[in-house]
Protein backbone atom coordinates (compact mmCIF):
# COMPACT_ATOMS: atom_id res chain seq x y z
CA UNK A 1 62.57 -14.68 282.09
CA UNK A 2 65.68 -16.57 283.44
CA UNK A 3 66.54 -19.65 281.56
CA UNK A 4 68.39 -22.62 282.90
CA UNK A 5 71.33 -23.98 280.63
CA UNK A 6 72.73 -26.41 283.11
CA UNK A 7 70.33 -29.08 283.10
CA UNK A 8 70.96 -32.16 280.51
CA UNK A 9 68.27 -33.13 278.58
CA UNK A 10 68.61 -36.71 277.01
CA UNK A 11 68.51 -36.29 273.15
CA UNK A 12 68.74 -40.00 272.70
CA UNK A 13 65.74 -41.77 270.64
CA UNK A 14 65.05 -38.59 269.38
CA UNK A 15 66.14 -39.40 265.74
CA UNK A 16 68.96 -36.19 266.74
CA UNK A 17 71.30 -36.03 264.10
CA UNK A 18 74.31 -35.35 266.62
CA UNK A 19 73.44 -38.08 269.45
CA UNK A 20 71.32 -41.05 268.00
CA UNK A 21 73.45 -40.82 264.23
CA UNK A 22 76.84 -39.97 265.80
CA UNK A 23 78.37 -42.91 263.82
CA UNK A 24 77.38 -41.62 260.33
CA UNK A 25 80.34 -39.04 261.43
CA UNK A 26 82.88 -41.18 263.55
CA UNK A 27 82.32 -44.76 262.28
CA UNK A 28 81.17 -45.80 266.61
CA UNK A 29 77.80 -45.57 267.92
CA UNK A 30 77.29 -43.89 271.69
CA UNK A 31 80.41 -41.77 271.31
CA UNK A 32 80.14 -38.22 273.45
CA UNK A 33 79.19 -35.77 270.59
CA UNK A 34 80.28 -32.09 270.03
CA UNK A 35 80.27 -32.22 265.89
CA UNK A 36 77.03 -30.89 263.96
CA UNK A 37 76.20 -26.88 265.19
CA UNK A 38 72.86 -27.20 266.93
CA UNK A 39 72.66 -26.75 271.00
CA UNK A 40 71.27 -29.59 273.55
CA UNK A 41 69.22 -26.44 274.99
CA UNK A 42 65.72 -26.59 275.44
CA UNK A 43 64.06 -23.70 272.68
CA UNK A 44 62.60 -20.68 274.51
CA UNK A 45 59.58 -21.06 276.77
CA UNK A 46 57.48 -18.71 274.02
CA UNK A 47 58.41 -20.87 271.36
CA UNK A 48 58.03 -24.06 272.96
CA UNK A 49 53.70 -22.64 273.94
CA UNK A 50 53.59 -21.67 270.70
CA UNK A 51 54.33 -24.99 268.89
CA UNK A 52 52.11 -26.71 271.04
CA UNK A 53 49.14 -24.82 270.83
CA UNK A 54 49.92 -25.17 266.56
CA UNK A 55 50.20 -28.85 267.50
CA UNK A 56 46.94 -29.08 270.04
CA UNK A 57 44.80 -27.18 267.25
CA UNK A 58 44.83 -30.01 264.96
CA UNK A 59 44.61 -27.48 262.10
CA UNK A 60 47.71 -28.10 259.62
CA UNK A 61 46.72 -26.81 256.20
CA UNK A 62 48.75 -25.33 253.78
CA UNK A 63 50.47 -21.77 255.18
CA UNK A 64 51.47 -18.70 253.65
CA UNK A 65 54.63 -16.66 254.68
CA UNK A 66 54.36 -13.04 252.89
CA UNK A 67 52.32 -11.28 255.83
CA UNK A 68 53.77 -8.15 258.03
CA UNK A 69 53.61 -10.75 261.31
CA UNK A 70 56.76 -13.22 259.66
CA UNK A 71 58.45 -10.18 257.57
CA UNK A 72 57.80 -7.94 260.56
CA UNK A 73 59.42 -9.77 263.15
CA UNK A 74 62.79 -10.48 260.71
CA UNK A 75 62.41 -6.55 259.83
CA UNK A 76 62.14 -5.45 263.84
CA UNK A 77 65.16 -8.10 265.07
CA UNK A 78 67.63 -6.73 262.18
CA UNK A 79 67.11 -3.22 263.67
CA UNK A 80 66.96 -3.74 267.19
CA UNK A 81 69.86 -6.08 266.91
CA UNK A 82 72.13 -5.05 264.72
CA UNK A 83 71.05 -1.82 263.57
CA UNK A 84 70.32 -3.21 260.32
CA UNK A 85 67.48 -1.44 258.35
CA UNK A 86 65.19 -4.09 256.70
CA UNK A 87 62.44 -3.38 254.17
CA UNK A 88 59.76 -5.85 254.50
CA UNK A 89 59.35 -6.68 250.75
CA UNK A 90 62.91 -7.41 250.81
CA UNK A 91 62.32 -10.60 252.68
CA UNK A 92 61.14 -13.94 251.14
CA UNK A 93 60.61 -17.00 253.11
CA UNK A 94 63.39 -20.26 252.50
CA UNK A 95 63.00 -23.53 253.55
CA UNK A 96 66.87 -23.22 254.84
CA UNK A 97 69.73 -21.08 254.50
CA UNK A 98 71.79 -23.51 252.86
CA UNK A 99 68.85 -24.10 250.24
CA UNK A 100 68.99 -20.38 249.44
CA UNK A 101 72.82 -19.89 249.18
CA UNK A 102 72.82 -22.81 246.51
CA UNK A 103 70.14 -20.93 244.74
CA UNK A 104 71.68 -17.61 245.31
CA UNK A 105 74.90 -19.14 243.89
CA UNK A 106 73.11 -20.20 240.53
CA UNK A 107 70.99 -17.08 239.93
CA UNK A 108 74.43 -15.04 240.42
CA UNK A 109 76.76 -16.22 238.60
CA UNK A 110 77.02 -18.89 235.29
CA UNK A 111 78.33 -22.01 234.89
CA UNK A 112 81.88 -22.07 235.25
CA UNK A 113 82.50 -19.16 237.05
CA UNK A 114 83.88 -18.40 240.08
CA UNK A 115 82.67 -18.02 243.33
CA UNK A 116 84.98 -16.43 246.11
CA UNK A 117 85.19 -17.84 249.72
CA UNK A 118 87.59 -17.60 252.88
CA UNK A 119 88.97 -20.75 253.77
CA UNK A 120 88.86 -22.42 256.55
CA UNK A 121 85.09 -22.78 255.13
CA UNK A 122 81.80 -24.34 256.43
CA UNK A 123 81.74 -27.61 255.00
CA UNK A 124 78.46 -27.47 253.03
CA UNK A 125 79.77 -24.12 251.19
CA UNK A 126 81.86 -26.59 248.41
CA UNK A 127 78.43 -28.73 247.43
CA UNK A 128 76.54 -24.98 247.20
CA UNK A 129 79.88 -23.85 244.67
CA UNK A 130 80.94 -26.70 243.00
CA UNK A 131 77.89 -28.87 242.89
CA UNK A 132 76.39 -26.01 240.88
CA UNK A 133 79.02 -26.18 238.22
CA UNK A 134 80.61 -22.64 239.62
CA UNK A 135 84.64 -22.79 240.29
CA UNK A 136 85.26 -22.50 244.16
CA UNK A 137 87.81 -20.00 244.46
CA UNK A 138 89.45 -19.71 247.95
CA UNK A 139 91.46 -17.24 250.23
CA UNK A 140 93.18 -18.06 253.06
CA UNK A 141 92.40 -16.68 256.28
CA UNK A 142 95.63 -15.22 257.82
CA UNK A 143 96.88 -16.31 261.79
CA UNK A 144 100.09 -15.89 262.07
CA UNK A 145 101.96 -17.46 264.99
CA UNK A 146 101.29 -15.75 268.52
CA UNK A 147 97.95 -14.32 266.68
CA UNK A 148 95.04 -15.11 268.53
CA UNK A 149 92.35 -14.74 265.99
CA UNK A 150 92.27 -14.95 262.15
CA UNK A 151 92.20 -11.76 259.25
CA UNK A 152 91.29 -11.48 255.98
CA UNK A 153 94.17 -11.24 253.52
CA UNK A 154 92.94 -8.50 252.00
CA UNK A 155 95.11 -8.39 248.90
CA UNK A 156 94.91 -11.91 248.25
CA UNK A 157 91.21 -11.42 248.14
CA UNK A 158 91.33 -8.30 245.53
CA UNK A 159 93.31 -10.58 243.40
CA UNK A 160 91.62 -13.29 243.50
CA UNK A 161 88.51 -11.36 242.88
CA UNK A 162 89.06 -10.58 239.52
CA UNK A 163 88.93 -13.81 238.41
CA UNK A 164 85.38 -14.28 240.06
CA UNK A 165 81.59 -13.38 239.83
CA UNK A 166 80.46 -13.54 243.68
CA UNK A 167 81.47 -13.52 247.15
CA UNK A 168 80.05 -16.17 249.45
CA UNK A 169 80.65 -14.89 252.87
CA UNK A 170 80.21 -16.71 256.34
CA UNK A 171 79.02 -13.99 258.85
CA UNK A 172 80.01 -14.28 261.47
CA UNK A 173 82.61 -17.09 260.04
CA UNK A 174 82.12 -20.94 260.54
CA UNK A 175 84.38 -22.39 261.85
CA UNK A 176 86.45 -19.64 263.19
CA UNK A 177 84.13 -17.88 265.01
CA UNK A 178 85.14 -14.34 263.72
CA UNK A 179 82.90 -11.68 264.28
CA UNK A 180 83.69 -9.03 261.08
CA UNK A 181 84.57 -5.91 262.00
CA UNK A 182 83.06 -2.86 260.21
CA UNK A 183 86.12 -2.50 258.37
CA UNK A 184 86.47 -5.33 257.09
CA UNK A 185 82.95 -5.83 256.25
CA UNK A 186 83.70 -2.27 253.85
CA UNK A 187 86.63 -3.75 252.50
CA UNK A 188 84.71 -6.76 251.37
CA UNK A 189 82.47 -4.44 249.54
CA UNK A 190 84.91 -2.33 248.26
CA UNK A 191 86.34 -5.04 246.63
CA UNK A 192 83.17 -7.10 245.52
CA UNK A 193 82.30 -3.29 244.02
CA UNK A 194 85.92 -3.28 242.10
CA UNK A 195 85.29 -6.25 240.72
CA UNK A 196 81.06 -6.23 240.29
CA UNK A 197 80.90 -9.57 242.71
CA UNK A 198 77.16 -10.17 244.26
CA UNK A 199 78.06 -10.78 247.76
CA UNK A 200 75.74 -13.87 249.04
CA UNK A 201 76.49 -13.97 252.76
CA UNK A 202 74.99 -16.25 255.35
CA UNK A 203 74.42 -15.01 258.84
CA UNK A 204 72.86 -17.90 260.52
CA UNK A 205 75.35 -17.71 263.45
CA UNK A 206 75.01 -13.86 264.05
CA UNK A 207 72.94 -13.82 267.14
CA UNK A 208 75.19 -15.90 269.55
CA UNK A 209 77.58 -12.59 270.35
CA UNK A 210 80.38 -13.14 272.96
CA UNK A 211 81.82 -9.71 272.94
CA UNK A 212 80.16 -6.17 273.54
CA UNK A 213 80.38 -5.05 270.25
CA UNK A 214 77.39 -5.64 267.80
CA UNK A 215 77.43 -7.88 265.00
CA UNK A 216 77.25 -5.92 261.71
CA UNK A 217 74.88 -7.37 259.16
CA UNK A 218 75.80 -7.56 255.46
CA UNK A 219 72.51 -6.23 254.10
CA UNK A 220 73.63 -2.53 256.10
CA UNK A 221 76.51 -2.48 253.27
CA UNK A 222 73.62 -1.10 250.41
CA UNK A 223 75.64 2.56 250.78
CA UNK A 224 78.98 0.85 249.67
CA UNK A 225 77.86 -1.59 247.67
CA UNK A 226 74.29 -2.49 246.96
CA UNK A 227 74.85 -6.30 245.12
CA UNK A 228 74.02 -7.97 248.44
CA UNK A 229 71.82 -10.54 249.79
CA UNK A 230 71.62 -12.30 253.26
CA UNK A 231 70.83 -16.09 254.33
CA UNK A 232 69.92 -16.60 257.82
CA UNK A 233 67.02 -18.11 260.54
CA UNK A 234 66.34 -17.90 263.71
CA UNK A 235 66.81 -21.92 263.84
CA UNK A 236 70.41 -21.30 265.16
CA UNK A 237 69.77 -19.32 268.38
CA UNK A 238 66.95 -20.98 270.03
CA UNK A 239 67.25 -23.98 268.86
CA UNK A 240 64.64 -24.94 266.20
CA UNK A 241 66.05 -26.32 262.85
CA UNK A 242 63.69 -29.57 263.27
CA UNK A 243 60.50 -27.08 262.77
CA UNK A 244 62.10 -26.05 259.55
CA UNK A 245 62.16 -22.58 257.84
CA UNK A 246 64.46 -19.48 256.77
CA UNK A 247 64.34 -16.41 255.01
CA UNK A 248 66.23 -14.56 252.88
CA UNK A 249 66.65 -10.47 252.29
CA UNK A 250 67.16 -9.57 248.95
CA UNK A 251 67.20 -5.79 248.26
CA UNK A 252 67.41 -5.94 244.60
CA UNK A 253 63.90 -6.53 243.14
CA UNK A 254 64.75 -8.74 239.94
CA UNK A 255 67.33 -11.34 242.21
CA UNK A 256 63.94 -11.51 244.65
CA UNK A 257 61.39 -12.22 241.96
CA UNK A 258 63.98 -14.55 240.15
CA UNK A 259 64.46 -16.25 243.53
CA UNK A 260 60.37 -16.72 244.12
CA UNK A 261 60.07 -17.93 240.56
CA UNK A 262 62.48 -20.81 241.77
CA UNK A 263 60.81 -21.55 244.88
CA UNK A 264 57.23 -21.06 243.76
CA UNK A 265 57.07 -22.59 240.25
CA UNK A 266 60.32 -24.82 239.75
CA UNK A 267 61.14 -26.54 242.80
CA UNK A 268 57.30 -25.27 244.91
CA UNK A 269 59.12 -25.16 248.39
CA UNK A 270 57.60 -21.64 248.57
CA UNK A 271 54.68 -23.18 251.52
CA UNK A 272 56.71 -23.06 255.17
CA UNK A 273 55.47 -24.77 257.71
CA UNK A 274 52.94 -23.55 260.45
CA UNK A 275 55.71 -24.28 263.70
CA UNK A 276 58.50 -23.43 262.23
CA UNK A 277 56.63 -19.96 261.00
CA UNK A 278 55.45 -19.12 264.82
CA UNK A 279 58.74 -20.31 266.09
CA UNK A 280 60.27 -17.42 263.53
CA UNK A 281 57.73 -14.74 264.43
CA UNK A 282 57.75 -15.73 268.50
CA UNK A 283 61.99 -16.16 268.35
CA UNK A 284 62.27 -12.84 267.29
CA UNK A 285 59.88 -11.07 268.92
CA UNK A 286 60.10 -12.10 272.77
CA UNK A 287 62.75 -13.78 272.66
CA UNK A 288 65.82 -11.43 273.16
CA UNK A 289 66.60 -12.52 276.38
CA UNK A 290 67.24 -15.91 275.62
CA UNK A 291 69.46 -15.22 273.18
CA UNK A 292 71.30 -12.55 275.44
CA UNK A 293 71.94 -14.70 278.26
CA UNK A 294 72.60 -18.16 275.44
CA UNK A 295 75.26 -16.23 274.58
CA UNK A 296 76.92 -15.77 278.07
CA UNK A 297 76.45 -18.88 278.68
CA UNK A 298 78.67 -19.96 275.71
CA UNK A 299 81.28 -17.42 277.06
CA UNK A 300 80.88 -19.33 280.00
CA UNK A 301 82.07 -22.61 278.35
CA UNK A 302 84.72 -20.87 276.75
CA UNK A 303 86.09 -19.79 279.85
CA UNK A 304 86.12 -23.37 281.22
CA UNK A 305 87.69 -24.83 278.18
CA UNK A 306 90.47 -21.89 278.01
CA UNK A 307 91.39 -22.36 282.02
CA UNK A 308 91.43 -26.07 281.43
CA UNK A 309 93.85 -26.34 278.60
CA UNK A 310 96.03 -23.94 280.66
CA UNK A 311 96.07 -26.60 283.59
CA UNK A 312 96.46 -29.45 281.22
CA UNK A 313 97.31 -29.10 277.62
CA UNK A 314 98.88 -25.99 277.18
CA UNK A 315 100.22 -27.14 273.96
CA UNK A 316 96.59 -26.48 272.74
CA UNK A 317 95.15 -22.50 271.87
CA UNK A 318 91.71 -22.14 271.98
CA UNK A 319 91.68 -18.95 268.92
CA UNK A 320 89.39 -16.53 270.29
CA UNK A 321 86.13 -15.68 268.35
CA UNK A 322 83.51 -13.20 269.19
CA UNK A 323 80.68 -15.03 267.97
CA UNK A 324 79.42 -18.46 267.89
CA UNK A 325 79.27 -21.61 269.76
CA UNK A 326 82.04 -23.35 268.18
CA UNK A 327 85.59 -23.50 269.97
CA UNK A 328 87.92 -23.77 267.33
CA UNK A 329 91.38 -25.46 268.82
CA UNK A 330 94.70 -25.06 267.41
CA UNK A 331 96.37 -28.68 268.24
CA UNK A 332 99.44 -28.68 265.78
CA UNK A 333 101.72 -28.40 268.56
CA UNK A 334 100.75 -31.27 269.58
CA UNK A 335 103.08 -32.99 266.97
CA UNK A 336 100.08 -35.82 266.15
CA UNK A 337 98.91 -36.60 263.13
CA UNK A 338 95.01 -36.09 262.57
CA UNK A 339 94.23 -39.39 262.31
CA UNK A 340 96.15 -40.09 265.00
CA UNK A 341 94.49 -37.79 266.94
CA UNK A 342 91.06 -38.87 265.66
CA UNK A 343 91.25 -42.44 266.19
CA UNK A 344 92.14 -41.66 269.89
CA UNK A 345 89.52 -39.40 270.49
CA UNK A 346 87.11 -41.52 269.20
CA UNK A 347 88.48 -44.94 270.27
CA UNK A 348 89.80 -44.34 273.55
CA UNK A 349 88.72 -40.71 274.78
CA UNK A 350 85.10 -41.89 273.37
CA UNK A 351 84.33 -38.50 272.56
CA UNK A 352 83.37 -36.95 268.65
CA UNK A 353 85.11 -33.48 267.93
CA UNK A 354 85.44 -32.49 264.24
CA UNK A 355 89.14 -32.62 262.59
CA UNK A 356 89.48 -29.48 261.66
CA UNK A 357 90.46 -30.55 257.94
CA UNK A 358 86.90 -31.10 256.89
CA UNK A 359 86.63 -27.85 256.67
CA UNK A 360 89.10 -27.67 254.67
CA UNK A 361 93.27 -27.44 254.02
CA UNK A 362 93.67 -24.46 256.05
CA UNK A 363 91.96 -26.66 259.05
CA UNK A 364 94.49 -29.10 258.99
CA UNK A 365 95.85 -28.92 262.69
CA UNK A 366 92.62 -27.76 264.07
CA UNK A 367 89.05 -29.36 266.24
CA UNK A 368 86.14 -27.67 266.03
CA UNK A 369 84.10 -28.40 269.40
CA UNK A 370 80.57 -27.40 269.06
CA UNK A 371 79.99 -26.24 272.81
CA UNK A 372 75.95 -25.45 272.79
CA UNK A 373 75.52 -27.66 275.47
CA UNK A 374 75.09 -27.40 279.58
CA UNK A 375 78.69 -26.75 280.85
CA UNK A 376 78.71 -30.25 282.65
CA UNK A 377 78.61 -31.86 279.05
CA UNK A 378 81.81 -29.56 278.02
CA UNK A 379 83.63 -30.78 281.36
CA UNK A 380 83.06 -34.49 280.84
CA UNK A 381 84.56 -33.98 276.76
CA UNK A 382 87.18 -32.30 278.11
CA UNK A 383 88.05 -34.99 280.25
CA UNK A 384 87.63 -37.56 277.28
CA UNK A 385 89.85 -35.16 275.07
CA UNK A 386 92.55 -35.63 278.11
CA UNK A 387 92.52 -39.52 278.29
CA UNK A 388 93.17 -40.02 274.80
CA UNK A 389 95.95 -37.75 274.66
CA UNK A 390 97.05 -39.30 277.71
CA UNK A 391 97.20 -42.38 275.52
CA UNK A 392 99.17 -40.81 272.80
CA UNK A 393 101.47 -39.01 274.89
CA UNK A 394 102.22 -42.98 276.56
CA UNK A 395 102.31 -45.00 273.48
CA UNK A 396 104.60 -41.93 271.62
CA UNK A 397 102.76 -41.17 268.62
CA UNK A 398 104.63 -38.48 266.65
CA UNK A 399 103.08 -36.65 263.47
CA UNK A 400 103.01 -39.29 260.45
């Protein structure tokens, strides 16, 4: 079926954590948001029947996840997607993907040691590390000037490696949207295998694709390396983190059952719900469309955004990604400081765009635009973004 991006649907009074709490981030109520990564899209038609004949059958007793109809549907969308084999007893249900890399975290590694990570990072990855009592050990992603995208430093990694008992990997990468190639994917193995790191990555972005070539899952890696588990849910493409739910695929038998034992008998988050379970099993079995033409409609976006810094901030580089709906900007030429930059954004542009330092040092210089959102909504930010730096540019701010 055809889906419509274009048309705005009003958010507000919806306790949405990007519209109605918009000043938990920025400090100002009824700003224009583009922070937290969810979309303003309406979830796919199959979903949305789905939920609501859950909802009209007034039948909402406890649920079970371990059947072939919610490991099935993971198992199938793997294959067909990224040509990913999948056992089905691999797969345990999570109540969300950062809930499992925390736990993935602890049952890999012991107190005190170190966990490897690219930086710029997702901004929940330091709680998962360091609120577990592990050492967050970072390596810089590598853009050089003229570069348009970021690489791993490969022999910074290796080094730092040794020093470290996993590898938390974003795949594709938050906030950068880099797609891994299959290169670099073996050279993350190869070195996680030098050094016996588990490699924990989460995948939750993987199915918004902007190029032709195919996103490569970790869990296809077994060959090269076999200490691997994956994080994702279908919550990210189509929409549905409010129903709740995740899984995780965990090849190695005693990681699984030590996993289960957490969420079954320690912390009994084991029972998913019965919405966010259809909108799993529905997502990824008639859903591949939406997601196909979601993600041209984000390339869509990023052509607007990319022709309209070229007409009237070329001081700004949009670094190119292959996956996700996050536009990562590169405004250190700008010469502003970042709260500068922020406070006119937010105060006169009336518009919220992440600094790119919260996700860390090497974002320092940087916005991260989330741009799941009708086209018209990406116009009318970039039109805020020009009016405050309008401002700036009148009242000379230079970098503090």
């Amino acid at each position: 079926m055809q889906y419509d991006f274009d048309t705005v649907h009003d958010r507000r009074g919806t306790y949405c954590t990007q519209w109605d709490y918009i000043q938990d981030r920025f400090g100002v109520p009824g700003i224009l948001p583009f922070s937290i990564s969810d979309t303003d899209f309406l979830s796919p038609q199959p979903i949305v029947d789905a939920v609501c004949r859950v909802a009209q059958s007034g039948l909402y007793g406890y649920t079970r996840w371990n059947h072939h109809d919610f490991k099935g549907a993971v198992a199938s969308w793997y294959e067909r997607r990224y040509g990913a084999h999948v056992d089905e007893d691999w797969i345990v249900y999570s109540p969300s993907v950062m809930y499992s890399i925390s736990i993935l975290v602890r049952l890999t590694t012991e107190s005190g040691e170190g966990v490897l990570t690219l930086s710029p990072m997702y901004d929940s990855f330091p709680g998962a590390i360091e609120g577990n009592g592990r050492r967050m050990v970072s390596s810089s992603l590598i853009r050089e000037d003229g570069q348009t995208h970021y690489q791993l430093d490969v022999d910074d990694l290796s080094n730092k490696a040794r020093s470290c008992s996993a590898f938390l990997l974003c795949s594709p990468h938050n906030p950068t949207g880099r797609m891994w190639t299959e290169d670099e994917l073996l050279s993350i193995a190869d070195i996680c295998s030098a050094n016996n790191l588990y490699l924990v990555a989460d995948e939750i972005h993987a199915d918004i694709q902007l190029t032709e070539r195919r996103n490569r899952s970790a869990i296809s890696l077994g060959d090269r390396w076999d200490k691997v588990a994956v994080a994702s849910s279908a919550s990210k493409i189509f929409n549905t983190p409010a129903l709740g739910g995740s899984y995780v695929i965990i090849p190695d038998a005693q990681l699984r059952n030590e996993f289960l034992q957490i969420t079954r008998h320690t912390d009994y988050l084991n029972s998913p719900t019965l919405p966010g379970l259809y909108a799993t099993m529905v997502g990824y079995g008639e859903c591949d469309d939406y997601a196909d033409q979601l993600s041209a409609y984000i390339q869509g976006n990023r052509a607007l955004i990319a022709q309209w810094l070229k007409e009237n901030e070329p001081k700004i580089q949009m670094v190119d990604a292959e996956a996700t709906y996050l536009a990562w900007l590169d405004v250190r030429d700008l010469g502003y400081s970042s709260a500068a930059l922020q406070d006119a954004l937010v105060h006169i542009g009336g518009v919220g765009i992440m600094a790119g330092e919260t996700y860390g040092a090497d974002g320092l210089g940087y916005l991260r635009m989330c741009i799941g959102c009708p086209r018209s909504k990406v116009e009318e930010g970039l039109k805020r973004m020009g009016k405050a730096l309008h401002y700036l540019e009148e009242n000379n701010h230079v970098c503090q």
